[in-house]
C-alpha atoms as a PDB file:
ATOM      1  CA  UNK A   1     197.375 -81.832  26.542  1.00  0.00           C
ATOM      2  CA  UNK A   2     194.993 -79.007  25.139  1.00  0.00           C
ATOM      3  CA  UNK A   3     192.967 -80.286  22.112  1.00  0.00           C
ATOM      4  CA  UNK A   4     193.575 -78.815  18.627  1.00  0.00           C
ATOM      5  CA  UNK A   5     191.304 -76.285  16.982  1.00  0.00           C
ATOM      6  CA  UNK A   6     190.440 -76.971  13.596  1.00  0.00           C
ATOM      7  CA  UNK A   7     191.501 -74.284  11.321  1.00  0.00           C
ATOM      8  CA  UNK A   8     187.646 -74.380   9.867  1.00  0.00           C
ATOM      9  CA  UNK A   9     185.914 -74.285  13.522  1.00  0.00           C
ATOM     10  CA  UNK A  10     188.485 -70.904  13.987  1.00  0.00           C
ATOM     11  CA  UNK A  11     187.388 -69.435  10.981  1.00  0.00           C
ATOM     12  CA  UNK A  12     183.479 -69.979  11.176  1.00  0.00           C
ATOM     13  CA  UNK A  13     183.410 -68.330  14.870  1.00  0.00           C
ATOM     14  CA  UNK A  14     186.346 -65.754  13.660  1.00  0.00           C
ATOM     15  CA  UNK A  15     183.362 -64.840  10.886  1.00  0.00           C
ATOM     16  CA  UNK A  16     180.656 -64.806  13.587  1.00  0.00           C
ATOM     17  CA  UNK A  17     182.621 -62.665  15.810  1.00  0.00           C
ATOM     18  CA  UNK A  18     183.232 -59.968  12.554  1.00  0.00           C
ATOM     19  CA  UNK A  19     179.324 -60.343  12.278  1.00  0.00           C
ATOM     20  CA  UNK A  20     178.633 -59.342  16.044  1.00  0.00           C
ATOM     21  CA  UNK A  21     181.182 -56.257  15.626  1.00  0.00           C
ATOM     22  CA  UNK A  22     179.257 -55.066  12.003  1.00  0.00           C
ATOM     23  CA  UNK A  23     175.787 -55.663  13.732  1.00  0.00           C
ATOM     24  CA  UNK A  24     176.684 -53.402  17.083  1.00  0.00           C
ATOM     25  CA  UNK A  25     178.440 -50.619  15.105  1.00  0.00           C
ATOM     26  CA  UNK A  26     175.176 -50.405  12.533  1.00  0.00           C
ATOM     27  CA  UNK A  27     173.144 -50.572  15.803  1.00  0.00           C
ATOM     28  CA  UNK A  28     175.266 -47.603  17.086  1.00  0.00           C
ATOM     29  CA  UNK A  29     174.988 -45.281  13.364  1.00  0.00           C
ATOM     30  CA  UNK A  30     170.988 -45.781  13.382  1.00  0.00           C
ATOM     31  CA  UNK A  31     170.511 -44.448  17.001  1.00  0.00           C
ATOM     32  CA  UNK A  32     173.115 -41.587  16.495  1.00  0.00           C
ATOM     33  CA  UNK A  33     171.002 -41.115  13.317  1.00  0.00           C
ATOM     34  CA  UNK A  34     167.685 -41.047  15.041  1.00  0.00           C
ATOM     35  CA  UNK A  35     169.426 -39.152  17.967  1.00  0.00           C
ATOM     36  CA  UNK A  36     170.114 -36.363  15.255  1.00  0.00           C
ATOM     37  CA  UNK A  37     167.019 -36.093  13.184  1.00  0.00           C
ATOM     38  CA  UNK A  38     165.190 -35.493  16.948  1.00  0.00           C
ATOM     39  CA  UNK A  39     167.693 -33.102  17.608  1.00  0.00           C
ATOM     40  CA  UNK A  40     167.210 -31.463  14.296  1.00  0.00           C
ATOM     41  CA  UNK A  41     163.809 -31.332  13.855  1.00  0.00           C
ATOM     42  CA  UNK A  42     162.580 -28.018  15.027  1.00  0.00           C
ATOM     43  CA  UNK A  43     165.456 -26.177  12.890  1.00  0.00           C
ATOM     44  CA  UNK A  44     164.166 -28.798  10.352  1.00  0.00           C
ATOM     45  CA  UNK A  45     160.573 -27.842  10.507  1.00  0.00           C
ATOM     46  CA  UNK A  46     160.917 -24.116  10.660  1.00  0.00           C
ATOM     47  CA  UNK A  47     162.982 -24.111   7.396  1.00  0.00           C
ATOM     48  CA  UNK A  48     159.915 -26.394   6.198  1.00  0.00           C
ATOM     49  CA  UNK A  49     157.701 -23.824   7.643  1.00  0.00           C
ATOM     50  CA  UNK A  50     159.432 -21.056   6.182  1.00  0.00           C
ATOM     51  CA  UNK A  51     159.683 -21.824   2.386  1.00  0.00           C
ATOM     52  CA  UNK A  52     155.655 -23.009   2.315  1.00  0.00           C
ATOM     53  CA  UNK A  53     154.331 -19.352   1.563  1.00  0.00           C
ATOM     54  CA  UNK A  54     152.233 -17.317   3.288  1.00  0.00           C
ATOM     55  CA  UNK A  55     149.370 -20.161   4.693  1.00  0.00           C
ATOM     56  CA  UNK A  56     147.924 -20.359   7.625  1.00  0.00           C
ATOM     57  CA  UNK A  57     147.128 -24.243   7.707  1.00  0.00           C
ATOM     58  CA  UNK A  58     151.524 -25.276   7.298  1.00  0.00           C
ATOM     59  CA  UNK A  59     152.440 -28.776   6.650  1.00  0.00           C
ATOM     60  CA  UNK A  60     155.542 -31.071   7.802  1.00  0.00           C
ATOM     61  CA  UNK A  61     156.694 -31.008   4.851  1.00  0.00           C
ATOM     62  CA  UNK A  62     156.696 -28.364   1.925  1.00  0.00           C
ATOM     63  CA  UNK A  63     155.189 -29.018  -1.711  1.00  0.00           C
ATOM     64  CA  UNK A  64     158.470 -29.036  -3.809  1.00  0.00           C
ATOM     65  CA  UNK A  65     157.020 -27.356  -6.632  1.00  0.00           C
ATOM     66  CA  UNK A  66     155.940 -24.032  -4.308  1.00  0.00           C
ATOM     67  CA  UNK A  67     159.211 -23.563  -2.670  1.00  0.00           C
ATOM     68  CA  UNK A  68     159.900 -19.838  -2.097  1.00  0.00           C
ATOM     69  CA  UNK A  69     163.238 -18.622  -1.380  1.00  0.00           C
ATOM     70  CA  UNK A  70     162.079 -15.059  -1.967  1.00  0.00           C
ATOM     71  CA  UNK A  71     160.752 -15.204   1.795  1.00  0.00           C
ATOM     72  CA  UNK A  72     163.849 -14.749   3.218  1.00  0.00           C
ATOM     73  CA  UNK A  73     164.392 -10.990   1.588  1.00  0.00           C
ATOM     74  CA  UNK A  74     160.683 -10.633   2.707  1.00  0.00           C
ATOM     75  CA  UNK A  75     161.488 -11.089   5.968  1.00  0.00           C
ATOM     76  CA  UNK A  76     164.132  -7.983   5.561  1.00  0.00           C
ATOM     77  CA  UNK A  77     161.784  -6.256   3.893  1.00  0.00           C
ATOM     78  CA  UNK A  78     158.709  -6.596   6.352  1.00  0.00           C
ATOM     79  CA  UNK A  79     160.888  -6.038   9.431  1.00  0.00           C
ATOM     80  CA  UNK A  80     163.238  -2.822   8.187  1.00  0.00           C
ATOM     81  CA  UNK A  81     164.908  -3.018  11.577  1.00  0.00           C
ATOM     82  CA  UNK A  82     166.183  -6.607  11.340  1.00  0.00           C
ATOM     83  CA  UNK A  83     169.184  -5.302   9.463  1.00  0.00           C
ATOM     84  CA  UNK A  84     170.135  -3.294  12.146  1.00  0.00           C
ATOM     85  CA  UNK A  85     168.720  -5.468  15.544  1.00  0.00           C
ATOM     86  CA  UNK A  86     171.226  -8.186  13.978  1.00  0.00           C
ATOM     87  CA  UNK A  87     173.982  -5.256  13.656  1.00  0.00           C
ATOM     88  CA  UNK A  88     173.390  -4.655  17.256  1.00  0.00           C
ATOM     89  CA  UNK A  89     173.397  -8.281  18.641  1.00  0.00           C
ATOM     90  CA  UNK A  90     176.783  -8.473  16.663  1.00  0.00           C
ATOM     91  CA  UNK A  91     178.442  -5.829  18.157  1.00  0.00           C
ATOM     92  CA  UNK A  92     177.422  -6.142  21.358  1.00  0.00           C
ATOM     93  CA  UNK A  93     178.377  -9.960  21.059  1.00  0.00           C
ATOM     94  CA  UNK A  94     181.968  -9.158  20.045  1.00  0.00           C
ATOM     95  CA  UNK A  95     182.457  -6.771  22.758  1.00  0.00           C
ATOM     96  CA  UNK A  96     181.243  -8.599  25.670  1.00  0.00           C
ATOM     97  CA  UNK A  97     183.375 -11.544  24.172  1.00  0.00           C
ATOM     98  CA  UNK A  98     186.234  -9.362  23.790  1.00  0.00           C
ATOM     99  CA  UNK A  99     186.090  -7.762  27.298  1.00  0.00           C
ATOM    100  CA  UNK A 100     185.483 -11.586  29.268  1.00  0.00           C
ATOM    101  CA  UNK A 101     188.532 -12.520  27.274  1.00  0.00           C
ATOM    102  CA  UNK A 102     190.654  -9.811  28.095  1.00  0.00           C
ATOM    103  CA  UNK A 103     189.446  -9.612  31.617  1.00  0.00           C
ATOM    104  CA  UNK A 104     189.454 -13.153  32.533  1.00  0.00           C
ATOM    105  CA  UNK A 105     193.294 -13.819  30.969  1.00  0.00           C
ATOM    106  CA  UNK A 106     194.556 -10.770  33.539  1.00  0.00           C
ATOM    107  CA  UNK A 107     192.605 -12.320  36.446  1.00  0.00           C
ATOM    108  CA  UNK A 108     193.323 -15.921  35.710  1.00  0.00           C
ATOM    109  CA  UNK A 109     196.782 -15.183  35.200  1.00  0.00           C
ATOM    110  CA  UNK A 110     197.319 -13.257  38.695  1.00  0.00           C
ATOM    111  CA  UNK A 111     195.648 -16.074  40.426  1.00  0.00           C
ATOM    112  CA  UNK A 112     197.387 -18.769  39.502  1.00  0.00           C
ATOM    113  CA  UNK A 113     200.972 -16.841  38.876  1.00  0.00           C
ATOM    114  CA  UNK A 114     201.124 -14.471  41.061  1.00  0.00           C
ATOM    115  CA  UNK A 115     202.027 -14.522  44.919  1.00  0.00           C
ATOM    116  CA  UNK A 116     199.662 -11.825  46.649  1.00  0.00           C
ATOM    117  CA  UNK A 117     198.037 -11.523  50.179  1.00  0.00           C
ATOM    118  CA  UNK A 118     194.600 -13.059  50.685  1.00  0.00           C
ATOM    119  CA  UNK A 119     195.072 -14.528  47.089  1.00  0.00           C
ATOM    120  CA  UNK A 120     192.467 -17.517  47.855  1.00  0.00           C
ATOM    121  CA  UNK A 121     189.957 -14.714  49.464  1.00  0.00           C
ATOM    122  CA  UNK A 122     190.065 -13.097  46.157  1.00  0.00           C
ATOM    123  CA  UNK A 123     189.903 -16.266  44.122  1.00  0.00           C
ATOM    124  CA  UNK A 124     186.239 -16.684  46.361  1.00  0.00           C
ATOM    125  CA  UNK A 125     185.143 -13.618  45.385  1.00  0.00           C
ATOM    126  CA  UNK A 126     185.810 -13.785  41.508  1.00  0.00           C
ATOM    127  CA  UNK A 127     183.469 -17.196  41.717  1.00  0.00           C
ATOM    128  CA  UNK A 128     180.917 -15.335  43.306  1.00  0.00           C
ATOM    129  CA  UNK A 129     178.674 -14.294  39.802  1.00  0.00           C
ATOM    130  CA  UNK A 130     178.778 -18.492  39.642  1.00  0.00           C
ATOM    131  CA  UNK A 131     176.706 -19.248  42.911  1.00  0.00           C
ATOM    132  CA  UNK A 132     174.700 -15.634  42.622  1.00  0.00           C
ATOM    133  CA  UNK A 133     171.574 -16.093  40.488  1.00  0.00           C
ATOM    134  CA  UNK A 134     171.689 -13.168  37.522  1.00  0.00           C
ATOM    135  CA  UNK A 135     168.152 -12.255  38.827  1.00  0.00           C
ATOM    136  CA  UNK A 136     169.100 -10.883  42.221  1.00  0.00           C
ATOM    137  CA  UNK A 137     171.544  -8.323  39.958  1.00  0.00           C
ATOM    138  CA  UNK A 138     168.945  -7.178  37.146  1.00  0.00           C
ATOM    139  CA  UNK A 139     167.295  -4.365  39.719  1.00  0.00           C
ATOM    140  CA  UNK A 140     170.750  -2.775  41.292  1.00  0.00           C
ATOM    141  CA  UNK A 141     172.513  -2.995  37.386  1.00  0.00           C
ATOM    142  CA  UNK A 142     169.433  -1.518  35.909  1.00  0.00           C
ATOM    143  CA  UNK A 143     169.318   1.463  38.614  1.00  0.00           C
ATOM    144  CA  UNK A 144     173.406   1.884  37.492  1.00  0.00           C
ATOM    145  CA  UNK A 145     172.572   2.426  33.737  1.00  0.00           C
ATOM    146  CA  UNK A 146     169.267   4.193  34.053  1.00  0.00           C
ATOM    147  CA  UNK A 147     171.507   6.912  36.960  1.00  0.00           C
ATOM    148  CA  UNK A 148     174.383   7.073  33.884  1.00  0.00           C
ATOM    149  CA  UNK A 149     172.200   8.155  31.350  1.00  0.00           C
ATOM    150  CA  UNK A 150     173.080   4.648  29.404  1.00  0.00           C
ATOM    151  CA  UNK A 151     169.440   3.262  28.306  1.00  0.00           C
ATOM    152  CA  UNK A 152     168.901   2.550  24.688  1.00  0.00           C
ATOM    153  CA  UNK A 153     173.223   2.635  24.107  1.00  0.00           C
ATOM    154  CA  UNK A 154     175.857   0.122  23.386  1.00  0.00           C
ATOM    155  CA  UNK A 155     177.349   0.607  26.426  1.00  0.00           C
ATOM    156  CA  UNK A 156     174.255  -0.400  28.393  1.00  0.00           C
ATOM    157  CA  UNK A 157     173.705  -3.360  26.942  1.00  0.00           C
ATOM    158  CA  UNK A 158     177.481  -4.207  26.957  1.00  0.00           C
ATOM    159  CA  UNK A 159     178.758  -2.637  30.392  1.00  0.00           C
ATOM    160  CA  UNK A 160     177.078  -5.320  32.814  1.00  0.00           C
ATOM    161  CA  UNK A 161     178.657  -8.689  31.426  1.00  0.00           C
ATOM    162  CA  UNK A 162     182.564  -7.152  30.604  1.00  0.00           C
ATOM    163  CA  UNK A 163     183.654  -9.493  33.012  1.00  0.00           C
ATOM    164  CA  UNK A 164     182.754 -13.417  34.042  1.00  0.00           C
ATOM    165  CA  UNK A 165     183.584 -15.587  36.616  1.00  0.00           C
ATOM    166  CA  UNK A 166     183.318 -18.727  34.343  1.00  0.00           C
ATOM    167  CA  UNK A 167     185.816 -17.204  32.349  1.00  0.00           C
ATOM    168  CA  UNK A 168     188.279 -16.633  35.202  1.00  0.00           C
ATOM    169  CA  UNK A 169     187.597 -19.918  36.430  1.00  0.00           C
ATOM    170  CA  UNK A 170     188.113 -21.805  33.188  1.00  0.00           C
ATOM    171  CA  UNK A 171     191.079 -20.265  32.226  1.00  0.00           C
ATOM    172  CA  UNK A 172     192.818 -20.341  35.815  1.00  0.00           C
ATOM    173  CA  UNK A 173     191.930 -24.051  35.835  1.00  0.00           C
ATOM    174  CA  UNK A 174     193.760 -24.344  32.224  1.00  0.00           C
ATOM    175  CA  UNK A 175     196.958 -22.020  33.400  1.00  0.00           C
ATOM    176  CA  UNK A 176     197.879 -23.970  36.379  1.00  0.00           C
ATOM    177  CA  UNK A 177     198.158 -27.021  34.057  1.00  0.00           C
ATOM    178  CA  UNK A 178     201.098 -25.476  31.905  1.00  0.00           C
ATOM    179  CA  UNK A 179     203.968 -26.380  33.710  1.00  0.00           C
ATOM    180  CA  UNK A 180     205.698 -24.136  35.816  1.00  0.00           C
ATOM    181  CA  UNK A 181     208.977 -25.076  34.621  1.00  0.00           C
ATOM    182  CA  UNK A 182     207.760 -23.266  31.281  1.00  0.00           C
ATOM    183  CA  UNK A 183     208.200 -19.503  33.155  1.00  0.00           C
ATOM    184  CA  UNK A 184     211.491 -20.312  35.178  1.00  0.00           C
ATOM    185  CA  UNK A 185     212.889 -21.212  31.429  1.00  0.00           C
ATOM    186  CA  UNK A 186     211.283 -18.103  30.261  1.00  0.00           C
ATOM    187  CA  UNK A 187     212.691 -15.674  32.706  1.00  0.00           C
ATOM    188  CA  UNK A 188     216.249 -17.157  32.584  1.00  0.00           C
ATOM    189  CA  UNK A 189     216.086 -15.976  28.990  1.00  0.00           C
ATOM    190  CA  UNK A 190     215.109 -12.821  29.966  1.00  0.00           C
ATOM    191  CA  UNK A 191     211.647 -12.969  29.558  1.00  0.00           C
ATOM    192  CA  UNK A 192     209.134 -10.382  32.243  1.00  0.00           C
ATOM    193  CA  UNK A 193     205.760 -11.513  33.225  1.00  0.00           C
ATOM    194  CA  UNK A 194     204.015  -9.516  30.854  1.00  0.00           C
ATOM    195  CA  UNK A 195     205.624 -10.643  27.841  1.00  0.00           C
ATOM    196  CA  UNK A 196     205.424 -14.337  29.498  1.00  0.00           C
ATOM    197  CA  UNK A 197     201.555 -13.829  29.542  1.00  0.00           C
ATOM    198  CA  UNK A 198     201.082 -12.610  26.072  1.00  0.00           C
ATOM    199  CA  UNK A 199     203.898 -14.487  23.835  1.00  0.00           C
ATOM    200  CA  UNK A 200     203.899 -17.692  26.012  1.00  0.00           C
ATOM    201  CA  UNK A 201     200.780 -18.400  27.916  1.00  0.00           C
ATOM    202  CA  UNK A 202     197.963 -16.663  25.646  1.00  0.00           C
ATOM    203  CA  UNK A 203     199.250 -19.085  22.279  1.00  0.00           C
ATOM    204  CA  UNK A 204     199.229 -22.242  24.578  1.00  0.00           C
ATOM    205  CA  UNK A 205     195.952 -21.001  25.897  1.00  0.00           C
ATOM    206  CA  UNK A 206     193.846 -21.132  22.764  1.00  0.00           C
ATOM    207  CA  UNK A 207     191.756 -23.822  23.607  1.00  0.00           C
ATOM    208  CA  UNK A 208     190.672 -22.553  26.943  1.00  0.00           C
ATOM    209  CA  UNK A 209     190.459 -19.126  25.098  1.00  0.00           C
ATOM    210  CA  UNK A 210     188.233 -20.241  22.288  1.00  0.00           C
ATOM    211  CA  UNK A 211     185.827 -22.253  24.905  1.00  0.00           C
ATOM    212  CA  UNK A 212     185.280 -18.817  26.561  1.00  0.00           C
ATOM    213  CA  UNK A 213     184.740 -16.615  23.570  1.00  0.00           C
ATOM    214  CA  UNK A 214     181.991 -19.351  21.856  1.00  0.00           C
ATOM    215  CA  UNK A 215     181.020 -19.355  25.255  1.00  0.00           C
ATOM    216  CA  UNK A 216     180.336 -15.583  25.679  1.00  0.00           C
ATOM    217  CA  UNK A 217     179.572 -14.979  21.893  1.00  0.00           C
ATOM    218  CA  UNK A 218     176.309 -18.029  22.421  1.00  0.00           C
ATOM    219  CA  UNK A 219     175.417 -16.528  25.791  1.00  0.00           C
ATOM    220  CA  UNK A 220     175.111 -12.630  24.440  1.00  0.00           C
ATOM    221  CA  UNK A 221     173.345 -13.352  21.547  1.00  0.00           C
ATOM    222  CA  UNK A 222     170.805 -15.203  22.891  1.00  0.00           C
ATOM    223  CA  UNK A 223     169.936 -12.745  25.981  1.00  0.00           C
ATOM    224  CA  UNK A 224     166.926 -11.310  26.139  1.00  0.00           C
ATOM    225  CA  UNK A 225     165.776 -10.038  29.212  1.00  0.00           C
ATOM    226  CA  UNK A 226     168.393  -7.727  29.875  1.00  0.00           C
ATOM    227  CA  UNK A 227     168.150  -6.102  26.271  1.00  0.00           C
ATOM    228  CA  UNK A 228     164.225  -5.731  26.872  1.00  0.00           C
ATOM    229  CA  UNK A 229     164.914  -3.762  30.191  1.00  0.00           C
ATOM    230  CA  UNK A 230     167.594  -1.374  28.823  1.00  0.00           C
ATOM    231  CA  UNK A 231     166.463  -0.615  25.038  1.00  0.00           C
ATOM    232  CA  UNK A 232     163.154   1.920  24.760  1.00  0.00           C
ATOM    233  CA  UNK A 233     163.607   2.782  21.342  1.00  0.00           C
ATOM    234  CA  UNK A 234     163.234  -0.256  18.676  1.00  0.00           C
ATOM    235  CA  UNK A 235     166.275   0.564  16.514  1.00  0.00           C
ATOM    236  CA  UNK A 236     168.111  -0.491  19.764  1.00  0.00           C
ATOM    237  CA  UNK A 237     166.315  -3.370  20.485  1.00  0.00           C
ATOM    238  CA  UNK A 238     168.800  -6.651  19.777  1.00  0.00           C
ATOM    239  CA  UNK A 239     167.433  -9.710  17.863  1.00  0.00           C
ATOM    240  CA  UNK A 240     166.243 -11.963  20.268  1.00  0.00           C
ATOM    241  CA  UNK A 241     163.835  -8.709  21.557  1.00  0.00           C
ATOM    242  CA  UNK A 242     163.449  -7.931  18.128  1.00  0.00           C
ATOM    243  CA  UNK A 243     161.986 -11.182  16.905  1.00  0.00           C
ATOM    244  CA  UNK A 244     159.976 -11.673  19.333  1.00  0.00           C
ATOM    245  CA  UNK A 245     158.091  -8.172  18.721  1.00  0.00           C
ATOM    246  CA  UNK A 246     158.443  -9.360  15.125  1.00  0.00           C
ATOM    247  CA  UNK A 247     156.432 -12.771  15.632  1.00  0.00           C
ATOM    248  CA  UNK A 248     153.979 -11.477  17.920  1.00  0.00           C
ATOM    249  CA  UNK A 249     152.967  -8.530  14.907  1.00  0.00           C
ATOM    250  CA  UNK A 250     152.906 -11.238  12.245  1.00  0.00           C
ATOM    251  CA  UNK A 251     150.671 -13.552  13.744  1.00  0.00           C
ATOM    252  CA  UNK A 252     149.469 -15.889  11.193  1.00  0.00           C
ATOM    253  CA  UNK A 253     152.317 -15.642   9.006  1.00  0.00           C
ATOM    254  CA  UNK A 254     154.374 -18.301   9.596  1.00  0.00           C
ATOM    255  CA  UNK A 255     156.810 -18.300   6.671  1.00  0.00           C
ATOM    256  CA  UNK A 256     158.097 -14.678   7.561  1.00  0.00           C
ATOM    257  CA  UNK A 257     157.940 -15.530  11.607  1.00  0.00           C
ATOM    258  CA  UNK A 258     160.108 -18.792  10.764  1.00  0.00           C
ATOM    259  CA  UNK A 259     162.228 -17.390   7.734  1.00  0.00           C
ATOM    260  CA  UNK A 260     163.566 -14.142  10.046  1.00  0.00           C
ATOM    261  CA  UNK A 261     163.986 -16.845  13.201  1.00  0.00           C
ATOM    262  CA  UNK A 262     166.121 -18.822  10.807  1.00  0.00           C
ATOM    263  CA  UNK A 263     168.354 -15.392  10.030  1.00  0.00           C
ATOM    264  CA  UNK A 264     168.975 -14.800  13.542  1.00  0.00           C
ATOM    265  CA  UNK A 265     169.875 -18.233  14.303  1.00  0.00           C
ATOM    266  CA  UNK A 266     172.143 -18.785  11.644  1.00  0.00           C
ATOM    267  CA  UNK A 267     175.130 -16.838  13.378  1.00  0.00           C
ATOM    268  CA  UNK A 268     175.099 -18.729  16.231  1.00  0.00           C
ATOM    269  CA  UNK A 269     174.987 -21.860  14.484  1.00  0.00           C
ATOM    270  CA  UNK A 270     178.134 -20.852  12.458  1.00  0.00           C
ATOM    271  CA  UNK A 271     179.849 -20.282  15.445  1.00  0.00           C
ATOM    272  CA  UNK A 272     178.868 -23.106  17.103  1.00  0.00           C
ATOM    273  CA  UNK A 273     179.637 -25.464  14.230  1.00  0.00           C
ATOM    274  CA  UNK A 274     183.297 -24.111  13.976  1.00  0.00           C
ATOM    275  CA  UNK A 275     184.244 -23.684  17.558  1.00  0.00           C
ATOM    276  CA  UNK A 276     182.671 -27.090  18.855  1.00  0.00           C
ATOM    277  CA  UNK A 277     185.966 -28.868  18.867  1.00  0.00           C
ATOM    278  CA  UNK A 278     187.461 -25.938  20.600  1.00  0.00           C
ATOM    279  CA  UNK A 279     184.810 -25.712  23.327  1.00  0.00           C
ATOM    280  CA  UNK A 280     185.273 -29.652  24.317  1.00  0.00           C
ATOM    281  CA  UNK A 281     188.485 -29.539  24.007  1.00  0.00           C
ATOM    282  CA  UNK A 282     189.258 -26.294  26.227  1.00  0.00           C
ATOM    283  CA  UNK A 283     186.718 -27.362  28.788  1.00  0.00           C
ATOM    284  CA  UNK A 284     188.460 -31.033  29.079  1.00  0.00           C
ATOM    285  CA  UNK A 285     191.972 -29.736  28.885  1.00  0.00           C
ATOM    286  CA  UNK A 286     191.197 -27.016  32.052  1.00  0.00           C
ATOM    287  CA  UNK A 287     189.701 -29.805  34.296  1.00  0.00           C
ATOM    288  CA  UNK A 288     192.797 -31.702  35.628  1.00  0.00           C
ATOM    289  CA  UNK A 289     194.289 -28.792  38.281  1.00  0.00           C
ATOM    290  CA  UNK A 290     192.453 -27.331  41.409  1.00  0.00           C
END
């Protein structure tokens, strides 16, 4: 016969149990919050850097009372090509994104729809940029632009990187988990493969879609080397050449070196900020086919 628990001895370890689950969740919010403030601190300190003035001996932390806001329309100002190095890094962004995403959904599609000879040869060969390293293609792309006539252009900058094999990847992964049964219902209405792809599969695809376009958006903005070979002229340059020219001219001023980093970086971090559930969720949804 199993002893009887007092209602008192159930409620004292009923209140120590409630104590161990408050104690390990407060444990958890202090290391996320120490996890972010190391995460944060060099976009932290530059801002801190940025609104100190023009010094050259910058502390961690500004004097509230000399805060300058002013510096960020110095930076403009100082740097009259930022303006248009940032106009370049957009539009160059938003066409390489646009291109992967159009190029990737035709590609994806015909690989995992479509019945062709030699379809898994072909499948190989569009994962091929993957295991190539981008530096073994800078030299023969760079002879192709400079024999077209395309240095210091849009289309230079844009022309190497209008299609990705991450992108055809991803979103072939993410088609082949839409069920099949989806297009035999579609065609028995009446429905043709191209209208399938673009009023069926394309909407259901909009996580995988909007993984790839923060993907290619991040990845353009932030190039640098290629930009630097291709763009002679500084009104071409884009912002990540651009600000590094910028820094290494203004040397010991910090505030205008930090205050123009921070303009450049704010895009991205826009982007990034809206399309993070997006990207996890598009790049967890296209991982359960082969």
């Amino acid at each position: 016969m199993s002893a009887q628990v007092s209602p008192a001895y159930r409620e004292l370890h009923s209140g120590t149990y409630q104590a161990m689950l408050l104690a390990k969740k407060a444990g958890t919010y202090v290391l996320l919050v120490l996890a972010s403030v190391l995460v944060l601190f060099p976009l932290l300190f530059a801002f801190s850097l940025a609104l100190q003035g023009e010094t050259i001996a910058p502390t961690l932390l500004p004097d509230v009372s000399k805060l300058d806001f002013s510096v960020f329309a110095q930076a403009f100002s100082k740097e009259k090509h930022l303006g248009r190095w940032i106009l370049n890094s957009f539009v160059v962004s938003v066409a390489v994104t646009l291109g992967q995403l159009l190029t990737s959904v035709l590609a994806a599609y015909a690989l995992s729809h479509l019945r062709f000879p030699a379809k898994p040869v072909f499948f190989f060969v569009f994962l091929g940029p993957l295991m190539i390293p981008w530096e073994s293609t800078i030299i023969p792309n760079y002879l192709a632009i400079t024999s077209w006539g395309w240095k210091d252009t849009y289309q230079g900058l844009i022309a190497p990187f209008l299609a990705s094999g991450f992108g055809i990847f991803l979103l072939r992964q993410y088609f082949l988990t839409i069920p099949h049964e989806l297009y035999e219902a579609a065609v028995i209405d009446g429905c043709g493969r191209t209208r399938y792809l673009w009023s069926i599969l394309v909407p259901l695809s909009r996580p995988a879609l909007g993984t790839l376009a923060v993907y290619a958006f991040l990845n353009t903005w932030n190039q640098y080397y290629w930009p630097l070979l291709v763009t002679d002229s500084t009104e071409w340059r884009t912002t990540q050449v651009g600000i590094a020219v910028f820094r290494s001219s203004e040397i010991a001023v910090y505030n205008l070196q930090m205050a123009a980093t921070l303009i450049v970086l704010l895009p991205t971090f826009i982007l990034l900020i809206l399309g993070q559930r997006q990207l996890v969720r598009g790049l967890t949804e296209g991982a359960l086919k082969g």
